[in-house]
N, C-alpha and C. Protein backbone atom coordinates (compact mmCIF):
# COMPACT_ATOMS: atom_id res chain seq x y z
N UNK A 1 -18.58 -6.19 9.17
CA UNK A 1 -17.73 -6.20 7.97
C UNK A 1 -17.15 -7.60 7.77
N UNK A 2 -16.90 -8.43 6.90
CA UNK A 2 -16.51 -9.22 6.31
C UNK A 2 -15.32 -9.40 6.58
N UNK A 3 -14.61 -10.40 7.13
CA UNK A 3 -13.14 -10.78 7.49
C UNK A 3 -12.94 -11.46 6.33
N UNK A 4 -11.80 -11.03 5.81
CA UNK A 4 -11.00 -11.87 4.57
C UNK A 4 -10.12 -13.14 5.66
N UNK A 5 -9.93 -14.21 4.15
CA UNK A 5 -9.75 -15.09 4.50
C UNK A 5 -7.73 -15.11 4.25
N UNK A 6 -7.45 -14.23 3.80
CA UNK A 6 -6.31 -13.77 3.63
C UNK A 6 -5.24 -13.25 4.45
N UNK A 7 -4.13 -14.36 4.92
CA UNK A 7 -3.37 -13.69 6.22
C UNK A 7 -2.69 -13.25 5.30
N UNK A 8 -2.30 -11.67 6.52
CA UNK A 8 -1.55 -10.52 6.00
C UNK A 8 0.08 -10.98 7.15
N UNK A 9 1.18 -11.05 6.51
CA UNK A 9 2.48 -11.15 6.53
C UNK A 9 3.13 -9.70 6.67
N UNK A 10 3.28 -9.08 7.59
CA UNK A 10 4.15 -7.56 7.71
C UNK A 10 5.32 -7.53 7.87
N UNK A 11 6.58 -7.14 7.28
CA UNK A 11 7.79 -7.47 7.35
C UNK A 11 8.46 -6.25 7.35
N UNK A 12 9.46 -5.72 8.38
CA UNK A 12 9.99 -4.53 7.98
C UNK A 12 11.22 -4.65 7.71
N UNK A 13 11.44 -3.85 6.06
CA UNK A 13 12.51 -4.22 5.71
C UNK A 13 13.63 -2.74 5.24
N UNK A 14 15.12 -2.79 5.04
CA UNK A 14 15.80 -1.90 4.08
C UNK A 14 16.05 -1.25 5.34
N UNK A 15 16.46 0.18 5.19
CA UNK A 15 16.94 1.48 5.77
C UNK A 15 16.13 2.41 5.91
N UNK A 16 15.03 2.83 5.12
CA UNK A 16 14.19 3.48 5.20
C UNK A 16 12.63 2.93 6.06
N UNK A 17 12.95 2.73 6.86
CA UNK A 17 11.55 1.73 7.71
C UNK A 17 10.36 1.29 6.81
N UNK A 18 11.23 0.52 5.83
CA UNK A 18 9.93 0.24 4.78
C UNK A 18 9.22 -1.34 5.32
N UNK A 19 7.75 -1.48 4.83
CA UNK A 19 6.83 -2.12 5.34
C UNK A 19 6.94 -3.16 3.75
N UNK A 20 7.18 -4.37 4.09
CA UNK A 20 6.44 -5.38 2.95
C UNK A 20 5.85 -5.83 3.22
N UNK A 21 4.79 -6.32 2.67
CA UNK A 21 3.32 -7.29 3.43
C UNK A 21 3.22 -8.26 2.56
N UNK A 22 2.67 -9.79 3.01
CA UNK A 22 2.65 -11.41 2.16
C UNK A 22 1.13 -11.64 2.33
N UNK A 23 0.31 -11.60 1.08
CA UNK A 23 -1.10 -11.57 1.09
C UNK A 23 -1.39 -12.80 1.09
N UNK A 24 -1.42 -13.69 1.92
CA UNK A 24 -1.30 -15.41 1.92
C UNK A 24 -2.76 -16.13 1.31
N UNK A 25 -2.82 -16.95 0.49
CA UNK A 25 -4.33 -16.95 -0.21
C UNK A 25 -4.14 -18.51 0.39
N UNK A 26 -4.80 -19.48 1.41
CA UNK A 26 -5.14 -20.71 1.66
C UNK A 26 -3.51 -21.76 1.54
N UNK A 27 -3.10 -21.07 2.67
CA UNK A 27 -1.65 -21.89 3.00
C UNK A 27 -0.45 -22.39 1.40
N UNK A 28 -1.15 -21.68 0.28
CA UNK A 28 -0.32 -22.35 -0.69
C UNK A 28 0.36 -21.18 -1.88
N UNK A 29 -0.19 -19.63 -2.08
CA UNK A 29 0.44 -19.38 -2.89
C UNK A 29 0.33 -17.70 -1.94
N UNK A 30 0.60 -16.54 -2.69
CA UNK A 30 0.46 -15.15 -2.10
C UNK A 30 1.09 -13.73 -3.28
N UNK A 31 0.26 -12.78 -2.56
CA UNK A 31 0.96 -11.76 -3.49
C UNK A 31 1.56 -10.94 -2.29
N UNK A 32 2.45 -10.07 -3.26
CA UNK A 32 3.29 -8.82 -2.09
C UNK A 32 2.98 -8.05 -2.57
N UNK A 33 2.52 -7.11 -1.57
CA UNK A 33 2.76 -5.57 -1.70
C UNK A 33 3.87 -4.93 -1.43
N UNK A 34 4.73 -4.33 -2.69
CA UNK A 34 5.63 -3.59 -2.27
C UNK A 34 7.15 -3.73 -1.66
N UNK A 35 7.55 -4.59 -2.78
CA UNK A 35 8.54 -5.55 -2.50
C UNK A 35 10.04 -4.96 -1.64
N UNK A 36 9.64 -4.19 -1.91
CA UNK A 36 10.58 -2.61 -1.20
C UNK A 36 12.44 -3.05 -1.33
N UNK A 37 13.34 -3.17 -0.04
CA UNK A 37 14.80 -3.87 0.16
C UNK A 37 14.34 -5.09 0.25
N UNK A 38 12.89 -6.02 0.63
CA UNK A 38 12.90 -7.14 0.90
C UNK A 38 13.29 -8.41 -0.26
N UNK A 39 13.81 -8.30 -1.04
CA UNK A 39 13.59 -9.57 -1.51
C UNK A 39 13.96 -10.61 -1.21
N UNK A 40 15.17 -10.35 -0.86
CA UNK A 40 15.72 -11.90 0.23
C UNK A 40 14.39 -12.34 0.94
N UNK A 41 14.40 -11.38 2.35
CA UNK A 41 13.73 -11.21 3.21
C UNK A 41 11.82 -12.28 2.40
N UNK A 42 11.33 -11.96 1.63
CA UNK A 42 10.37 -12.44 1.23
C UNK A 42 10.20 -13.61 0.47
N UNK A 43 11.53 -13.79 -0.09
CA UNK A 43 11.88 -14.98 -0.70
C UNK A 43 12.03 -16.21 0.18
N UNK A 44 12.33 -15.99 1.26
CA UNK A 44 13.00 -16.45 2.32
C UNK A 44 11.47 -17.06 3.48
N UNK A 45 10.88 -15.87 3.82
CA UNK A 45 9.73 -15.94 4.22
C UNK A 45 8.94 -17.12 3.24
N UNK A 46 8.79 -16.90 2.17
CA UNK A 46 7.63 -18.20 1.31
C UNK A 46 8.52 -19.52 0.66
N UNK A 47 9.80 -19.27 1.19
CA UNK A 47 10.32 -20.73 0.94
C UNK A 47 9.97 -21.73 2.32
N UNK A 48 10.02 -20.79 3.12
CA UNK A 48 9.43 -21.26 4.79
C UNK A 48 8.49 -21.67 4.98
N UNK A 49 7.24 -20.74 4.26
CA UNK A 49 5.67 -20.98 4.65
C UNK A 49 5.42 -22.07 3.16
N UNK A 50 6.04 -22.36 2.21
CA UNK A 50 5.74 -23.14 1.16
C UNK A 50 4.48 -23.04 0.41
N UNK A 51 4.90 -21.74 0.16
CA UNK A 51 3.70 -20.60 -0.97
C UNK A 51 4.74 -19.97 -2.09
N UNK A 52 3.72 -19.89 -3.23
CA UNK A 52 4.37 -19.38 -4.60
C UNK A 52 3.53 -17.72 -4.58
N UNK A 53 4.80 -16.99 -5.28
CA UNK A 53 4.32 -15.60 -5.22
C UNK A 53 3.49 -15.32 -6.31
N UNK A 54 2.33 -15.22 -6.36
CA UNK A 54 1.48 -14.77 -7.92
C UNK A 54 2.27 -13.50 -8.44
N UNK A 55 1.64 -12.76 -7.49
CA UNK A 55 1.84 -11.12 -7.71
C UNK A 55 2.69 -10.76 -7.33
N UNK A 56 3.11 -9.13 -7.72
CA UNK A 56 3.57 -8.10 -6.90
C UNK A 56 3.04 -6.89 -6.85
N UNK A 57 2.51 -6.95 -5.97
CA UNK A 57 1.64 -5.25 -6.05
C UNK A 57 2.17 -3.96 -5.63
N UNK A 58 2.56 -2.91 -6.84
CA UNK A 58 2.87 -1.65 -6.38
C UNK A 58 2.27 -0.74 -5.93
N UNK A 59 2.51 0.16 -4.83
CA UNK A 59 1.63 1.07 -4.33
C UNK A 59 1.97 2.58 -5.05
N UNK A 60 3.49 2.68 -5.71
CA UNK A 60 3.78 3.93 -6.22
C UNK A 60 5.01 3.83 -6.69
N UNK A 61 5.25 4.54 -7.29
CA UNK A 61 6.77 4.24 -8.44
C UNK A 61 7.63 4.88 -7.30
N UNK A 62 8.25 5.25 -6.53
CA UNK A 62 9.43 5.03 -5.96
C UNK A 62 10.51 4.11 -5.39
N UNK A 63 11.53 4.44 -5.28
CA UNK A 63 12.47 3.38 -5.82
C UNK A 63 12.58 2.55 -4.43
N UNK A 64 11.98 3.13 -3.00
CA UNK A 64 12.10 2.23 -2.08
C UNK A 64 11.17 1.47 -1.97
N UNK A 65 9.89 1.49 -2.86
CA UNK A 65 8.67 0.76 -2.60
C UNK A 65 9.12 -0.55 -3.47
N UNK A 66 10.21 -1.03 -4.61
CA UNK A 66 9.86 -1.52 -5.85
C UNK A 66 11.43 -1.44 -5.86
N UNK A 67 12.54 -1.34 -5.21
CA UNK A 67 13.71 -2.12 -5.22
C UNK A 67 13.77 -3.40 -5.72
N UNK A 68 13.15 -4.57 -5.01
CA UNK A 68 13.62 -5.83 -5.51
C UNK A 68 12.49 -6.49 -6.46
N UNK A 69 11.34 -5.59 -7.04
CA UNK A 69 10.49 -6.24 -7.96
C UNK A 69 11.02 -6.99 -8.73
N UNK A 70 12.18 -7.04 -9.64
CA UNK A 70 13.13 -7.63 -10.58
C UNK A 70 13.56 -8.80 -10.18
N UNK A 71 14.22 -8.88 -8.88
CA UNK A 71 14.26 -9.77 -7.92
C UNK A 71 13.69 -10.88 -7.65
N UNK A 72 12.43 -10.34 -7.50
CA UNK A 72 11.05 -11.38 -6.65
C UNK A 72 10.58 -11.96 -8.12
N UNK A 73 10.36 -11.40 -9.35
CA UNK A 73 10.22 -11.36 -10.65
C UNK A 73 10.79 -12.69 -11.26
N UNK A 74 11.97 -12.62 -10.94
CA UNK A 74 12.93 -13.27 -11.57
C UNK A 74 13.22 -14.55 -11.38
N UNK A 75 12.98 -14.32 -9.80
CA UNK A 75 13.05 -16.06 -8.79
C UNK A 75 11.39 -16.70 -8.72
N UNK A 76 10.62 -16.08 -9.05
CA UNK A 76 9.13 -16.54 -9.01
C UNK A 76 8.52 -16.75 -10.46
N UNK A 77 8.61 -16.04 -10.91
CA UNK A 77 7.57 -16.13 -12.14
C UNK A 77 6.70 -14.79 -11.69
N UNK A 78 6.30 -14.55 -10.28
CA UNK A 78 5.26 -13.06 -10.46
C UNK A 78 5.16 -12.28 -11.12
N UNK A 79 3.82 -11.87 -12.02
CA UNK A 79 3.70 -10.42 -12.07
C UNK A 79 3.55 -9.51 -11.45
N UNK A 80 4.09 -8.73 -12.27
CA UNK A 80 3.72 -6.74 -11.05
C UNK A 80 3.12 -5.76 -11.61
N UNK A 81 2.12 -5.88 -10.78
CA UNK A 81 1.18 -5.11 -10.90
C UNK A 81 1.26 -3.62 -10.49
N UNK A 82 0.99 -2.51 -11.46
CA UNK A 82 1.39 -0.91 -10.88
C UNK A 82 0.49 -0.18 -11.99
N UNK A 83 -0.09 1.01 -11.31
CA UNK A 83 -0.60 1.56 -12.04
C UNK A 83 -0.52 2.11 -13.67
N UNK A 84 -1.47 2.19 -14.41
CA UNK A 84 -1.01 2.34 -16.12
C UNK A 84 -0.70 3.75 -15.83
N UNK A 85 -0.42 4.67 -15.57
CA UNK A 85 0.48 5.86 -15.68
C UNK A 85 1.91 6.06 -14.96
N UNK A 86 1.76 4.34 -13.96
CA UNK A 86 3.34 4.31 -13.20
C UNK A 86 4.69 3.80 -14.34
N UNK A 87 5.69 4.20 -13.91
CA UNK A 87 6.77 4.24 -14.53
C UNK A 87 7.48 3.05 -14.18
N UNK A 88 7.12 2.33 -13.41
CA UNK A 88 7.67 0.65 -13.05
C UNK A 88 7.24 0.01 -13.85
N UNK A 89 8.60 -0.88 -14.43
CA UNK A 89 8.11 -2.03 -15.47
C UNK A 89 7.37 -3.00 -14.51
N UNK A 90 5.78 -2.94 -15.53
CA UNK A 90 5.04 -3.70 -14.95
C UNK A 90 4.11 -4.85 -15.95
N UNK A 91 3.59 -5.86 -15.66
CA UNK A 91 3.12 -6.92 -16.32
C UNK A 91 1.60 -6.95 -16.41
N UNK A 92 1.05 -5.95 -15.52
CA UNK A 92 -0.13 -5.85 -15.68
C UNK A 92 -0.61 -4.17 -15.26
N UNK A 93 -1.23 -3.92 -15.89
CA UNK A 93 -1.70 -2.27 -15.76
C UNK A 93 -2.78 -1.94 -15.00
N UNK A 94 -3.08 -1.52 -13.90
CA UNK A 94 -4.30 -1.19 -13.07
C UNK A 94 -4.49 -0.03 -13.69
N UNK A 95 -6.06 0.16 -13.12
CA UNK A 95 -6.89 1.75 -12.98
C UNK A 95 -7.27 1.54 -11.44
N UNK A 96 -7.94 2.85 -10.90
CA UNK A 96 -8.54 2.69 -10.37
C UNK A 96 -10.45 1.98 -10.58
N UNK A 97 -10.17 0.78 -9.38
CA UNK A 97 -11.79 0.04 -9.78
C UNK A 97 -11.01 -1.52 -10.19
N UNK A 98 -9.99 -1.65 -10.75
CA UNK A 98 -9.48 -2.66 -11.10
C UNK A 98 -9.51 -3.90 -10.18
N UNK A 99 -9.74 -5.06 -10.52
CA UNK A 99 -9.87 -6.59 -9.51
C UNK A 99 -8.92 -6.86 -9.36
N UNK A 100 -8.44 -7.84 -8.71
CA UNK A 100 -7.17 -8.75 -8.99
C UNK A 100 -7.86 -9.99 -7.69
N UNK A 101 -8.32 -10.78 -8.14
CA UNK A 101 -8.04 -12.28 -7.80
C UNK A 101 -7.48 -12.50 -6.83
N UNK A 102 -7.45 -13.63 -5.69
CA UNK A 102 -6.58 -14.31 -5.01
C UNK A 102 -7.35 -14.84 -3.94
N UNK A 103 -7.13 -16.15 -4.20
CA UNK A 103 -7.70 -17.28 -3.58
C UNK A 103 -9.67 -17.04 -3.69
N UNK A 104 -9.49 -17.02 -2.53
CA UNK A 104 -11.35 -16.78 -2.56
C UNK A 104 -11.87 -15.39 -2.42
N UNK A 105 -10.40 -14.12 -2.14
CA UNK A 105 -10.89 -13.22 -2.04
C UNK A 105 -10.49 -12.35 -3.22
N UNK A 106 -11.26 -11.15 -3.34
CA UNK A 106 -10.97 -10.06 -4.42
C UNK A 106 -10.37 -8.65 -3.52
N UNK A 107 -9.32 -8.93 -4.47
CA UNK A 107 -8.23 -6.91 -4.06
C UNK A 107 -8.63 -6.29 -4.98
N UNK A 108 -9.03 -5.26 -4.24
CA UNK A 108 -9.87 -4.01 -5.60
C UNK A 108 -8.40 -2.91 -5.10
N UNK A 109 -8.80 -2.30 -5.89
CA UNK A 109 -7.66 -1.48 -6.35
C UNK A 109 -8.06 0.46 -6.69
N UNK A 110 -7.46 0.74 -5.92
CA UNK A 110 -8.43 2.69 -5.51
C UNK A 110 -7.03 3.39 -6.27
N UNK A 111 -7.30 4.22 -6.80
CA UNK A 111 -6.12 5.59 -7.64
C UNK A 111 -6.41 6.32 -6.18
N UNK A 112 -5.40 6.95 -5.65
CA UNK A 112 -5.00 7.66 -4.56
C UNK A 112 -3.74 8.67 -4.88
N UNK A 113 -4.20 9.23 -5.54
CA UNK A 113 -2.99 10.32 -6.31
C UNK A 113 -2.61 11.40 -5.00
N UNK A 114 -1.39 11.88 -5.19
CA UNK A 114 -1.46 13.28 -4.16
C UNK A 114 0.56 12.93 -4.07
N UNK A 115 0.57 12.15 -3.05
CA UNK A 115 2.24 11.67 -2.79
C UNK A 115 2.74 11.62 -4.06
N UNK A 116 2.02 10.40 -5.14
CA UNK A 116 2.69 10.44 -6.33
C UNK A 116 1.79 10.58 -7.24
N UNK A 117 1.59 10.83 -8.81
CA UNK A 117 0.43 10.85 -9.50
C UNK A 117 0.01 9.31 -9.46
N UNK A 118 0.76 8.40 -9.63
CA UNK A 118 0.47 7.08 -9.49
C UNK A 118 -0.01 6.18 -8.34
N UNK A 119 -0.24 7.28 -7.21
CA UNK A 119 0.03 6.21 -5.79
C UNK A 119 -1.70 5.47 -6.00
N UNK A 120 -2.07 3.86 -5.57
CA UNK A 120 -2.59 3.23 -5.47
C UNK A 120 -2.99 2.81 -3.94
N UNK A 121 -4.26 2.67 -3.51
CA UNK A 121 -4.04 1.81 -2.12
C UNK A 121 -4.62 -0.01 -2.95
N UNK A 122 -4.63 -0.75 -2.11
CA UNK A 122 -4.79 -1.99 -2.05
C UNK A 122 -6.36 -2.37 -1.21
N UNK A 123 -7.36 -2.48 -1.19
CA UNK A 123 -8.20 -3.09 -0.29
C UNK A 123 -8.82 -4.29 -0.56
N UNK A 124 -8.47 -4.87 0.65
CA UNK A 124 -9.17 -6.29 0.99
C UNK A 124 -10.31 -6.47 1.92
N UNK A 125 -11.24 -7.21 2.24
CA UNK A 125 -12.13 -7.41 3.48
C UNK A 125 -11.29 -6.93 4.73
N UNK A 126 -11.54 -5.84 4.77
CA UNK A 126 -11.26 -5.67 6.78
C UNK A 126 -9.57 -5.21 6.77
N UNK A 127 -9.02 -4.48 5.57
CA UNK A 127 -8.17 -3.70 5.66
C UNK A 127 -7.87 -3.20 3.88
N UNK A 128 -6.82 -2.16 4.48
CA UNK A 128 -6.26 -1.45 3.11
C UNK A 128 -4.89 -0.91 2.94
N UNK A 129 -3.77 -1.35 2.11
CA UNK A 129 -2.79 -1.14 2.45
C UNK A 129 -2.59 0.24 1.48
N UNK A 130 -2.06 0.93 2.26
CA UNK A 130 -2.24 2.40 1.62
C UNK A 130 -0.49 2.85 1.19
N UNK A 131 0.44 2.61 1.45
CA UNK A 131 1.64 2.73 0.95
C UNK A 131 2.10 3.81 1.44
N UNK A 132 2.70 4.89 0.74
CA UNK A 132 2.63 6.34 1.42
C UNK A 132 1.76 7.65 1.28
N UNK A 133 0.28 7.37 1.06
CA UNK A 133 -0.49 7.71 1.03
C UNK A 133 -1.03 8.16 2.52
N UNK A 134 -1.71 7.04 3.27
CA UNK A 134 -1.55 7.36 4.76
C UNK A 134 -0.79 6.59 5.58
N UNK A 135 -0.29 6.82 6.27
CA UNK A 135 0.37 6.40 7.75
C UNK A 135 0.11 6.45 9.06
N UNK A 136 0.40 5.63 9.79
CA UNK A 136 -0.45 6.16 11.27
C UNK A 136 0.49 7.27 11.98
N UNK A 137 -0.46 8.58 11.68
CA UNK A 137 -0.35 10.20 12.33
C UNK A 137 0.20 10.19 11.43
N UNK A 138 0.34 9.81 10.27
CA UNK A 138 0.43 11.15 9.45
C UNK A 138 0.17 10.91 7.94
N UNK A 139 0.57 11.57 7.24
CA UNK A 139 0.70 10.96 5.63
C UNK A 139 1.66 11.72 4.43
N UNK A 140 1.59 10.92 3.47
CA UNK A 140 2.94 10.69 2.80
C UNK A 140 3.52 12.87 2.10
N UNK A 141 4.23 12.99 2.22
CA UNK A 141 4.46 14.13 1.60
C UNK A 141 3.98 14.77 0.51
N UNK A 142 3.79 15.87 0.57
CA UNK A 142 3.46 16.34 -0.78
C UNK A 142 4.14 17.09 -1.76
N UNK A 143 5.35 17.74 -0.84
CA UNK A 143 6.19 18.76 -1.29
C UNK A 143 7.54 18.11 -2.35
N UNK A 144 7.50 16.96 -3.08
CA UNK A 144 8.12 16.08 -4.36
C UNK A 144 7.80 16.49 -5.45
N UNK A 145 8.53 15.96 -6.37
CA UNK A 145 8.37 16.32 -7.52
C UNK A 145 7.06 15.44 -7.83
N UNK A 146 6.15 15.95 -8.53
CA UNK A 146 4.87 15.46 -9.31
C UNK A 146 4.01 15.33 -7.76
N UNK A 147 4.05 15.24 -6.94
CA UNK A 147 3.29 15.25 -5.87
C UNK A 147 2.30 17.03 -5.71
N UNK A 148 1.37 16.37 -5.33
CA UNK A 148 -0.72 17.65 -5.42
C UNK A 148 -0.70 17.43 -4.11
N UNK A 149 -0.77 18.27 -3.43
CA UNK A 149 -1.37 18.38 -2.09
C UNK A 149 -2.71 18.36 -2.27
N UNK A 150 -3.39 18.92 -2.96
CA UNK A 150 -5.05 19.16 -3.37
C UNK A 150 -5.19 17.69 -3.81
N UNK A 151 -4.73 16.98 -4.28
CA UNK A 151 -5.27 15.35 -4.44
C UNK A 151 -4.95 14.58 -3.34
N UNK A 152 -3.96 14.89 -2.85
CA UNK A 152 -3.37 14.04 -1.48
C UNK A 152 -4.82 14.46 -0.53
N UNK A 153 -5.10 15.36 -0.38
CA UNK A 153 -6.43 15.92 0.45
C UNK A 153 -7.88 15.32 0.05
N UNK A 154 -7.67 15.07 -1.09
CA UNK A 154 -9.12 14.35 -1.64
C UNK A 154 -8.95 12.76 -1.57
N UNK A 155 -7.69 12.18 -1.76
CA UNK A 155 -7.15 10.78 -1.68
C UNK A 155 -7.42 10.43 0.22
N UNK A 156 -6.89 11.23 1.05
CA UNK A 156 -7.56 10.79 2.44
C UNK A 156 -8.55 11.00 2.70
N UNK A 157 -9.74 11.97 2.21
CA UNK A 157 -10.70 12.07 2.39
C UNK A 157 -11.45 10.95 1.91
N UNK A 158 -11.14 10.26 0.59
CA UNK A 158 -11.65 8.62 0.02
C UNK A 158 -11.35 7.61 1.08
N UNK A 159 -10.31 7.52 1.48
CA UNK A 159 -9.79 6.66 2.36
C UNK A 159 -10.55 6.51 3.57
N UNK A 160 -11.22 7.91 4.20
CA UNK A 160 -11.84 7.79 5.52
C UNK A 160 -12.73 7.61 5.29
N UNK A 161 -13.62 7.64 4.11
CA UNK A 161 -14.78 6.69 3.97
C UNK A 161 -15.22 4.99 3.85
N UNK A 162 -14.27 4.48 4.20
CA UNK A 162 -13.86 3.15 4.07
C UNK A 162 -14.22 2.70 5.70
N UNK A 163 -14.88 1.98 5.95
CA UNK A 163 -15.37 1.70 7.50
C UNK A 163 -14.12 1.58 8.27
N UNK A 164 -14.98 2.06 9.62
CA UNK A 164 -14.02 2.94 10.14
C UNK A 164 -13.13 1.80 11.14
N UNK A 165 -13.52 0.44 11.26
CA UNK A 165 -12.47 -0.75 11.48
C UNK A 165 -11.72 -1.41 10.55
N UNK A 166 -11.76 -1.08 9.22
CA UNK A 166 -10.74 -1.29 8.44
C UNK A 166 -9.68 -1.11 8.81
N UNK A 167 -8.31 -1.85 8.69
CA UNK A 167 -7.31 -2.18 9.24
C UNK A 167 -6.25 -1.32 8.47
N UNK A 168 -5.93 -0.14 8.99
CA UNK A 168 -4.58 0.28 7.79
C UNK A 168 -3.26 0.10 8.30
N UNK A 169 -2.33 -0.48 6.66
CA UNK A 169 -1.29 -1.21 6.54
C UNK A 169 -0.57 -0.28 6.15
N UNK A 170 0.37 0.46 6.69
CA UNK A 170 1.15 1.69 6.01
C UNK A 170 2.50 1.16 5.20
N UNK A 171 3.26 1.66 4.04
CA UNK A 171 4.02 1.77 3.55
C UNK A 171 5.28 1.79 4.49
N UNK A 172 5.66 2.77 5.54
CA UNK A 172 6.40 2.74 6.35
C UNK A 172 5.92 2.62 7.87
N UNK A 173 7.37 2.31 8.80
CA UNK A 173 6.73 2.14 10.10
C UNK A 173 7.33 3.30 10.72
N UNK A 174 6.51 4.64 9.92
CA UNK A 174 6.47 6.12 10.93
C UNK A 174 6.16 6.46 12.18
N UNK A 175 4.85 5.65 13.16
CA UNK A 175 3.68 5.98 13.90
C UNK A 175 4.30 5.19 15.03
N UNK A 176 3.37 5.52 15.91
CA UNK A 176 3.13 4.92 17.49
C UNK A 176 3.07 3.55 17.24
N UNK A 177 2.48 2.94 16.12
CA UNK A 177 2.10 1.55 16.27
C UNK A 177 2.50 1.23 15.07
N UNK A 178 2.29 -0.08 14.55
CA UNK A 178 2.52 -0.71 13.14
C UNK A 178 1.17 -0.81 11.87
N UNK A 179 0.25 -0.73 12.77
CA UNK A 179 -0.88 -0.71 11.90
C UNK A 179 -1.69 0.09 12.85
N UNK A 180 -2.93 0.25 11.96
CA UNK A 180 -3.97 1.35 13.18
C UNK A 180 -5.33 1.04 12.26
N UNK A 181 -6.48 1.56 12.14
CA UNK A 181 -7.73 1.60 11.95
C UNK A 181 -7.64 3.20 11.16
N UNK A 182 -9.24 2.93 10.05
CA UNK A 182 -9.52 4.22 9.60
C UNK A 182 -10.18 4.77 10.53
N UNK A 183 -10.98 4.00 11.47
CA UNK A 183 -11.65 4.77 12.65
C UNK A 183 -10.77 6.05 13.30
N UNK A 184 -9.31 5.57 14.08
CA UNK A 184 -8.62 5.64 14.62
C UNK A 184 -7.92 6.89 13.99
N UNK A 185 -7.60 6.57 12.83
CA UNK A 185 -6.86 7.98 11.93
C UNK A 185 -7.97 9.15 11.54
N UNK A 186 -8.60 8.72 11.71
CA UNK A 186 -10.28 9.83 11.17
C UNK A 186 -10.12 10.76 12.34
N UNK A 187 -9.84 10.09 13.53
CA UNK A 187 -10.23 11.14 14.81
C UNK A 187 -9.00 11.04 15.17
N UNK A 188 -7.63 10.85 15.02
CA UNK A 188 -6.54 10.88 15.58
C UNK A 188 -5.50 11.56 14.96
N UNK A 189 -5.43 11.41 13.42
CA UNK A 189 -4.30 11.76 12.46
C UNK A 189 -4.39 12.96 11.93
N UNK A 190 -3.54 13.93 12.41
CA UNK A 190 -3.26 15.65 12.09
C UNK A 190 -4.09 15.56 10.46
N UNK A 191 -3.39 14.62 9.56
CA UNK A 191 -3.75 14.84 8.25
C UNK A 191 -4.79 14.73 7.71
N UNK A 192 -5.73 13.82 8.32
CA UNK A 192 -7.20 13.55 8.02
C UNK A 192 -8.11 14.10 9.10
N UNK A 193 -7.86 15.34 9.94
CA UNK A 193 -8.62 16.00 10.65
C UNK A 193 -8.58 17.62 10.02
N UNK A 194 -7.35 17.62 9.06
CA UNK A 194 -7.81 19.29 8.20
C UNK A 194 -9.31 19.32 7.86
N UNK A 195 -10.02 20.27 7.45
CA UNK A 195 -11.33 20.75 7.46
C UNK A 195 -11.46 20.97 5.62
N UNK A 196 -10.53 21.66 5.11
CA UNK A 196 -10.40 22.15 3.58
C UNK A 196 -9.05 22.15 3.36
N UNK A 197 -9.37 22.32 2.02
CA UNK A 197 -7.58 22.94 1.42
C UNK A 197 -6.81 23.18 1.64
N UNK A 198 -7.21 24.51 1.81
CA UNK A 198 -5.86 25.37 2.26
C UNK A 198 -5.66 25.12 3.46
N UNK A 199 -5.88 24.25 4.59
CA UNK A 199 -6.02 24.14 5.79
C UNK A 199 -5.19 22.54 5.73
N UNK A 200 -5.46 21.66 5.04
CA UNK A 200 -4.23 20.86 5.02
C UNK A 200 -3.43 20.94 3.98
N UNK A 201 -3.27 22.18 2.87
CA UNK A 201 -1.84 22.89 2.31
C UNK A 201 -1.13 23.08 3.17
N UNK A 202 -1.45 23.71 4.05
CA UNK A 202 -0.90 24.75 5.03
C UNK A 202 0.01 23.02 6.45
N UNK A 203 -0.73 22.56 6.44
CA UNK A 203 -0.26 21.41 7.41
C UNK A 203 0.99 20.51 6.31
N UNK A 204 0.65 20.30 5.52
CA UNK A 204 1.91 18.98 4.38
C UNK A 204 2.39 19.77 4.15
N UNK A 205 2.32 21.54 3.50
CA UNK A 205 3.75 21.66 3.35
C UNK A 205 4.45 22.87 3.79
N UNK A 206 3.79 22.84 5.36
CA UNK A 206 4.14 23.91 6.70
C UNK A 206 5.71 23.50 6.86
């Protein structure tokens, strides 16, 4: 598999063990995923590394993922990027299939509905930041308002088709570790070892 040329920046930020990540494109500019409580915190980080923020990439309209978008917005020039049915003021509208640019590499962009109707993952060469979609051991709730367990079930089932050393970047730091593999969650994670439906209904909202 193809190693991107793109260092990934993991930062844990806020009260809720939220994950921000700095998509670094050739020592000079970067996008974020998921700007979450960080904005200091990231502002702070690329005044250090002496990179400009292009983007901001949302993984799902909740208010801990997308706290300081306004923030990071405001002091950068970035756009933010969030799905065209998400409810975050955003500057550019994804689908799923959608590109987005940066540096020499391309972030494609997957609809991963289930947690939220809007939730998005992120993939790059040799990882995918999935938000609260999956997590290592487990994945994001279903029992919210506008949240499908029946799509959340078809959204990890997309996900584990993604080679199985792909690197996943979770939304929060729930798990044993900070990051893990789709390999790893395929044969390890309660949520992506249900068989059918009603069999991970019965597990998200046991």
């Amino acid at each position: 598999m193809k190693e991107s040329s793109l260092q990934v920046v993991q930062l844990k930020v806020g009260h809720m063990q939220n994950f921000t990540y700095l998509l670094i494109a050739g020592n000079s500019y970067c996008a974020v995923v998921d700007t979450s409580f960080g904005g200091r915190v990231i502002l702070s980080e690329a005044k250090k590394r002496h990179i400009d923020i292009r983007y901001v990439l949302s993984t799902h309209s909740h208010f801990d993922h997308n706290n300081d978008n306004e923030m990071v917005k405001q002091e950068t020039g970035a756009q933010i990027c969030a799905h065209s049915s998400s409810s975050v003021n955003k500057d550019i509208s994804l689908e799923d299939g959608s590109l987005i640019a940066l540096g020499k590499e391309t972030i494609k962009v997957i609809s991963t509905p289930g947690h939220t109707p809007d939730s998005v993952c992120y993939i790059i060469p040799g990882g995918v930041f999935t938000g609260d979609t999956l997590f290592v051991g487990t994945c994001g709730r279903a029992d919210l308002p506008g949240s499908d367990p029946r799509a959340l079930y078809l959204s990890l089932k997309r996900l584990g088709k993604l080679p199985p050393e792909t690197i996943v970047y979770p939304g929060h730091d729930y798990g044993s570790t900070k990051t893990s593999t789709i390999g790893r969650e395929s044969m390890e994670n309660p949520a992506m070892l249900q068989r059918s439906v009603s069999e991970f209904e019965s597990f998200v909202l046991g």
